[in-house]
C-alpha atoms as a PDB file:
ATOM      1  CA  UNK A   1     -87.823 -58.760  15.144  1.00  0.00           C
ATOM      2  CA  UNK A   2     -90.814 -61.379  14.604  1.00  0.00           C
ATOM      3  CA  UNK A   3     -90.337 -63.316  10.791  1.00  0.00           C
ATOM      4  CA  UNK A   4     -93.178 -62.073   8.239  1.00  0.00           C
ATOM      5  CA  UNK A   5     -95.981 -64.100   8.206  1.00  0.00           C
ATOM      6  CA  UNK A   6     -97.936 -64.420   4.606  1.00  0.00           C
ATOM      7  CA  UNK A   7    -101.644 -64.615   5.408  1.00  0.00           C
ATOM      8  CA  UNK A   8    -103.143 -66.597   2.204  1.00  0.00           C
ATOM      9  CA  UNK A   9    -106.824 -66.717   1.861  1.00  0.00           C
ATOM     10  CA  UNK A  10    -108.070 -69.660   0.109  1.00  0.00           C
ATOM     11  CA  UNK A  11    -110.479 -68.884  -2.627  1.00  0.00           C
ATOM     12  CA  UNK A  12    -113.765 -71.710  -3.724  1.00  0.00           C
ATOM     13  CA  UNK A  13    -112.732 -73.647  -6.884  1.00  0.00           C
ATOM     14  CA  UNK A  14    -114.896 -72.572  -9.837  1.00  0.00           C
ATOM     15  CA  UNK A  15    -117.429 -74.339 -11.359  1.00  0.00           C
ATOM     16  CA  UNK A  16    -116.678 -75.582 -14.595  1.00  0.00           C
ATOM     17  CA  UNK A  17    -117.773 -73.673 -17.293  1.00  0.00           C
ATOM     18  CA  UNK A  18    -120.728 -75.366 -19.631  1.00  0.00           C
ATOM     19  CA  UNK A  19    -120.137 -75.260 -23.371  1.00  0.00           C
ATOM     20  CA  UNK A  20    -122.569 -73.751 -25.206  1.00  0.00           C
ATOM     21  CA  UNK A  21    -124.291 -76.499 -27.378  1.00  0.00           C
ATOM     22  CA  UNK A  22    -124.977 -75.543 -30.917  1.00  0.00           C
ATOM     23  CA  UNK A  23    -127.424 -77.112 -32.988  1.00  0.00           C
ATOM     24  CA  UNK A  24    -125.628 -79.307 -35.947  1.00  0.00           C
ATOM     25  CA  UNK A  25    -122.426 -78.622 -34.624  1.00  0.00           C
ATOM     26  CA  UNK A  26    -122.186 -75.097 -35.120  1.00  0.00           C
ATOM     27  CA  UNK A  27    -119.552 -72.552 -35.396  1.00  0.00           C
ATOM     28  CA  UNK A  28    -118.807 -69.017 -35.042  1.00  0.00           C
ATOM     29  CA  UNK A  29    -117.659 -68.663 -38.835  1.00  0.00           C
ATOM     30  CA  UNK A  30    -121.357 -69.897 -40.324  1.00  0.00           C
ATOM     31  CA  UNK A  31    -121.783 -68.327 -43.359  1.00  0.00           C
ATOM     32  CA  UNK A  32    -124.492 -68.255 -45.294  1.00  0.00           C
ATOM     33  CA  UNK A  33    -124.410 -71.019 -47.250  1.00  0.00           C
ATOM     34  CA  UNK A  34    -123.508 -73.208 -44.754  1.00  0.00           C
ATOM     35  CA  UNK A  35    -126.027 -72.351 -42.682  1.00  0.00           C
ATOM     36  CA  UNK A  36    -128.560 -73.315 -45.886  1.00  0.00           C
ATOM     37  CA  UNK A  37    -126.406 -76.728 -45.760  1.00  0.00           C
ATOM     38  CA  UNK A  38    -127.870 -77.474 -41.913  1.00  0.00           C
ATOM     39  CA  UNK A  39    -131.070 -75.797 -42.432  1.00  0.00           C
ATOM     40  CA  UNK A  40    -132.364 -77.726 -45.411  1.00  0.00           C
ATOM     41  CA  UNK A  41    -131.655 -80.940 -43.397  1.00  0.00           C
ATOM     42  CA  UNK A  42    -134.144 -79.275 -40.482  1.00  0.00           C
ATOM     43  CA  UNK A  43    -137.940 -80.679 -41.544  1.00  0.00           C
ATOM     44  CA  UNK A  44    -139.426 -77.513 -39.679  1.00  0.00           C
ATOM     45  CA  UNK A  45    -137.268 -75.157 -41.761  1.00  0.00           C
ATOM     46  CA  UNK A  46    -138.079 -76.887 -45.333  1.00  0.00           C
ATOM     47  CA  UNK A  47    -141.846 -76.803 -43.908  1.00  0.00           C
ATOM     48  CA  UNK A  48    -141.994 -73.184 -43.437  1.00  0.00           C
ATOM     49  CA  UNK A  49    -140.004 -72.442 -46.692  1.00  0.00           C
ATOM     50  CA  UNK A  50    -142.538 -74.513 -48.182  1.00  0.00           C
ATOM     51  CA  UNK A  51    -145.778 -73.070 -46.615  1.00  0.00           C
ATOM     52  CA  UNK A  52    -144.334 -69.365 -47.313  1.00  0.00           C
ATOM     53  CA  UNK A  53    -143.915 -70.348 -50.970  1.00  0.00           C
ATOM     54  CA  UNK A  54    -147.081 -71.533 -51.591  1.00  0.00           C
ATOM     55  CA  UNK A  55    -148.680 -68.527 -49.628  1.00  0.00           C
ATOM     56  CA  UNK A  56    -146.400 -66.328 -51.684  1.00  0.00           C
ATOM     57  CA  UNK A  57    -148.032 -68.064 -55.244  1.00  0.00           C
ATOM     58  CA  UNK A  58    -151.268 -68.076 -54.228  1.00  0.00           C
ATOM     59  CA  UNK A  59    -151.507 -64.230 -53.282  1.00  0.00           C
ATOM     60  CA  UNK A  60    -149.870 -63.856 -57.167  1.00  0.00           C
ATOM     61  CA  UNK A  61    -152.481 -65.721 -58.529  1.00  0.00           C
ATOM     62  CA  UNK A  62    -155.418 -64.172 -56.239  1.00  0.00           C
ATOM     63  CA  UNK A  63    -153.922 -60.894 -57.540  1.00  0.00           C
ATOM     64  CA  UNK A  64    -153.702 -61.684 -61.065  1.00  0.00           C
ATOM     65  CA  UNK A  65    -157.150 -63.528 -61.100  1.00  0.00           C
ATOM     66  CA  UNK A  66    -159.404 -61.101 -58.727  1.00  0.00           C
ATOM     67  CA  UNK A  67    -157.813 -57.706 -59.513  1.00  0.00           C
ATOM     68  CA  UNK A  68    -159.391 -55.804 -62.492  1.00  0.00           C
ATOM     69  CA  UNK A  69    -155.939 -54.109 -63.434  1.00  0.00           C
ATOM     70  CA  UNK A  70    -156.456 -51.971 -67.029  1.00  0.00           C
ATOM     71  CA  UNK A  71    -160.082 -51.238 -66.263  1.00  0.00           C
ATOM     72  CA  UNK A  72    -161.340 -47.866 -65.832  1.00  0.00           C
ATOM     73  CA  UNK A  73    -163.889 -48.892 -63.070  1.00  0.00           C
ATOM     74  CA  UNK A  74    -161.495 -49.760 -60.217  1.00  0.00           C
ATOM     75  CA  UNK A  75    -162.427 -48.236 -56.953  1.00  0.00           C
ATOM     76  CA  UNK A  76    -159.251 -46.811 -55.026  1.00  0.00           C
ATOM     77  CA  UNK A  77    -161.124 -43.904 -52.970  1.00  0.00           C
ATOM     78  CA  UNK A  78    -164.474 -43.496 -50.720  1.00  0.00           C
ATOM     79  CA  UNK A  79    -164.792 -39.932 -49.687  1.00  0.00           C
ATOM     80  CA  UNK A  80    -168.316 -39.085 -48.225  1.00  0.00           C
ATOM     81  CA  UNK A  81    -168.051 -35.418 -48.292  1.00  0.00           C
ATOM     82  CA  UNK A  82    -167.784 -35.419 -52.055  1.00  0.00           C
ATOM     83  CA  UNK A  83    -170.373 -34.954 -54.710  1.00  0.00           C
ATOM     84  CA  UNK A  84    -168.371 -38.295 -56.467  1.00  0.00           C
ATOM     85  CA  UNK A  85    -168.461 -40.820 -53.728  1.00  0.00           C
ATOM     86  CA  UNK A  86    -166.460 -43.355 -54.877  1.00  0.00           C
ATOM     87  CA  UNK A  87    -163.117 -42.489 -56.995  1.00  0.00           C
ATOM     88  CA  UNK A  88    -162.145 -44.772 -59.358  1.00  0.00           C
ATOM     89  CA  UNK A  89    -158.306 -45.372 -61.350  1.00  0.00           C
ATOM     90  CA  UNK A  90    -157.308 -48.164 -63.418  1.00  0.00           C
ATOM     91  CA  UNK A  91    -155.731 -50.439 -61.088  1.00  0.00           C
ATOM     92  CA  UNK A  92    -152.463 -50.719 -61.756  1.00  0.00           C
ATOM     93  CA  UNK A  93    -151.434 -50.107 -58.311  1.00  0.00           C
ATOM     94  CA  UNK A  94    -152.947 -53.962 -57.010  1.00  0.00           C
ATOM     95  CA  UNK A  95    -149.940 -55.191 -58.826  1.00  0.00           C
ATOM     96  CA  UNK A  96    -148.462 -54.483 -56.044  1.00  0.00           C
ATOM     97  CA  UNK A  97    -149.859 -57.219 -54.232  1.00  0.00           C
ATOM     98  CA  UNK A  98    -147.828 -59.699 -56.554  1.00  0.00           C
ATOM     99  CA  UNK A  99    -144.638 -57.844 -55.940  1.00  0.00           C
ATOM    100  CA  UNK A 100    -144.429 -58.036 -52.388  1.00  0.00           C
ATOM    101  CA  UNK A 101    -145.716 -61.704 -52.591  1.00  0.00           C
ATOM    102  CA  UNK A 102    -142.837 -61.884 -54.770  1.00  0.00           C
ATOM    103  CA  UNK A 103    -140.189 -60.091 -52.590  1.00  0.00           C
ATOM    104  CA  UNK A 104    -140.914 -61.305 -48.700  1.00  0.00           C
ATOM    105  CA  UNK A 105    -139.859 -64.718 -49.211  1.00  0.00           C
ATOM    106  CA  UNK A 106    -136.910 -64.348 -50.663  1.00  0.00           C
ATOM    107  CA  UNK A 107    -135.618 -61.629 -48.040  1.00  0.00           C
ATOM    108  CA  UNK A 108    -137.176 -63.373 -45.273  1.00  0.00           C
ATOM    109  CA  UNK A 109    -135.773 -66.534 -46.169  1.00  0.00           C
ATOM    110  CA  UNK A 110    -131.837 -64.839 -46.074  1.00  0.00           C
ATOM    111  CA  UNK A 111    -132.736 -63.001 -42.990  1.00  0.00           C
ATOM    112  CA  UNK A 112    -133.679 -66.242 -41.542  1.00  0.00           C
ATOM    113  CA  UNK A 113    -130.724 -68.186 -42.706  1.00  0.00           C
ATOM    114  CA  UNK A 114    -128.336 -64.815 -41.648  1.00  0.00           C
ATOM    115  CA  UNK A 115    -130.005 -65.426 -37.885  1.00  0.00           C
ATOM    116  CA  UNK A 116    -129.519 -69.220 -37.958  1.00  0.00           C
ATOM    117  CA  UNK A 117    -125.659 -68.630 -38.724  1.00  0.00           C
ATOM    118  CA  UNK A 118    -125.137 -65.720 -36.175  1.00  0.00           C
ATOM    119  CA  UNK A 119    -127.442 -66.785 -33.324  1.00  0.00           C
ATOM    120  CA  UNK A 120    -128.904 -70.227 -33.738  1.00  0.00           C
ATOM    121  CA  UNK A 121    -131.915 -72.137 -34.829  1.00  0.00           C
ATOM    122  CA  UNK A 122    -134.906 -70.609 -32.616  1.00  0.00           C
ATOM    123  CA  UNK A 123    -134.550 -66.964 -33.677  1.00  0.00           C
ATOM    124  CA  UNK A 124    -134.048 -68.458 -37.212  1.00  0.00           C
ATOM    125  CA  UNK A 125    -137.715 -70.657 -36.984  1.00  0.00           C
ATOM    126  CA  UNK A 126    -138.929 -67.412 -35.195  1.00  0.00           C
ATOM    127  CA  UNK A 127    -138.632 -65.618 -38.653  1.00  0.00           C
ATOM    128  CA  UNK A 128    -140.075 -67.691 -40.482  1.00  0.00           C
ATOM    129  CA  UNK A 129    -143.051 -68.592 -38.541  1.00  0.00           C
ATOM    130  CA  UNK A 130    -143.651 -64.325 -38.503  1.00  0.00           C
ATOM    131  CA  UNK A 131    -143.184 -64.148 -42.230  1.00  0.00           C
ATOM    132  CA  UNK A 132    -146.001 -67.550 -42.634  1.00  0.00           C
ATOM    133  CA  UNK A 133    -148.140 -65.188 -40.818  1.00  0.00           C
ATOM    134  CA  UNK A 134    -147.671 -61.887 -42.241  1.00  0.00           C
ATOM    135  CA  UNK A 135    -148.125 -63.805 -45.796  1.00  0.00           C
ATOM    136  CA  UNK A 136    -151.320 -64.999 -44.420  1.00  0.00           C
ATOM    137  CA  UNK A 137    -152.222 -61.761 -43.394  1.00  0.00           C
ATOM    138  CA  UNK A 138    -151.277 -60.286 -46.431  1.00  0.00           C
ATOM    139  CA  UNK A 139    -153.400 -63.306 -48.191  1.00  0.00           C
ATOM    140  CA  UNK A 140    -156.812 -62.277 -46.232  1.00  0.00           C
ATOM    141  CA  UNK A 141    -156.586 -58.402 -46.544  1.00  0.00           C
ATOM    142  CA  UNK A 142    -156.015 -58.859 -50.293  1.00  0.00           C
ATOM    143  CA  UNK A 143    -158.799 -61.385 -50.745  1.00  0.00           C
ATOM    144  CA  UNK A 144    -161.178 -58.762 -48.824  1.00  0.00           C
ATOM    145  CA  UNK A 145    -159.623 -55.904 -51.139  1.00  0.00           C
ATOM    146  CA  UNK A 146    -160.328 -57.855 -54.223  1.00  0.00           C
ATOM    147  CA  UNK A 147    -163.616 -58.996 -53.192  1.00  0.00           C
ATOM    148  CA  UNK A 148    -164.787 -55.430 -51.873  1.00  0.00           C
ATOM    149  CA  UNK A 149    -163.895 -54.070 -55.557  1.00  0.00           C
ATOM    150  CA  UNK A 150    -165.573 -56.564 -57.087  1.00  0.00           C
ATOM    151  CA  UNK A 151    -169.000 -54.967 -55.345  1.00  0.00           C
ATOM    152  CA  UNK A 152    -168.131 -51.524 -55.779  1.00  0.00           C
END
C-alpha cells in the first residue's frame, strides 16, 4: 500500500484590517454627556447650536410681537362658499408658534448629541443643519402668517 499523502492548499494572507477612526477619540460607550464634552469643543457644532437658538428667539418674539392673540378680529378661516368669508377666533392658537420655537431645539439638540455618541460626527452636524433649516422655515411661514393677518 502507497503512504497517505496530505494535499494542503495554501490560502492568500489577509489584508490587514483598518481601524475605524473616530473623531475625538471615540468609543462605543459615549454617553450623552460625554458626547456634549467633544461636541462643545467642535466650532461647527457650537455654531449651529448658536444659529438654532437665535432662530428659536426670534420666532418667540415675531410671535409675541406680530400675533394679535386676545383679539376678537383674528382671521383663522377663508371659506368662499360661505355667506361669512372670512372666520375669525381670538388667536390663541398662534401661541403655538412660540411653543414649538421653544421645543425643537432642545429635542433636536439631544437627538443630535444621541447620533454623535452612537454613530459619529456627520450624522450628528446633519441634524442640526436640518433643524437650522426647518427653524428658518418655520421663521418665514410665520412671518407670512402674521403679516397676512395683519391685512385681513
Amino acid at each position: 500500500m502507497l503512504p497517505k499523502h496530505e494535499i494542503g492548499v495554501r490560502l492568500p494572507v489577509p489584508a490587514p484590517f483598518r481601524k475605524k477612526v473616530y473623531n475625538m477619540t471615540m468609543d462605543k460607550k459615549m454617553t450623552i454627556s460625554t458626547a456634549a464634552k467633544h461636541a462643545v469643543k467642535s466650532r461647527v457644532f457650537m455654531a449651529l447650536w448658536v444659529v438654532l437658538v437665535l432662530e428659536a428667539i426670534a420666532l418667540v418674539v415675531l410671535t409675541f410681537a406680530l400675533a394679535k392673540i386676545g383679539q376678537p378680529g383674528v382671521p383663522y378661516r377663508y371659506d368662499g362658499f360661505s355667506t361669512a368669508g372670512i372666520f375669525r377666533d381670538n388667536g390663541s392658537y398662534l401661541l403655538n408658534f412660540a411653543l414649538f420655537a421653544a421645543v425643537i431645539p432642545v429635542v433636536n439638540s439631544l437627538v443630535s448629541l444621541k447620533l454623535y455618541a452612537v454613530k459619529g460626527r456627520s450624522i450628528g452636524l446633519a441634524v442640526l443643519w436640518v433643524s437650522v433649516v426647518i427653524m428658518a422655515v418655520a421663521i418665514v411661514f410665520a412671518a407670512a402668517l402674521f403679516g397676512l393677518g395683519n391685512v385681513l
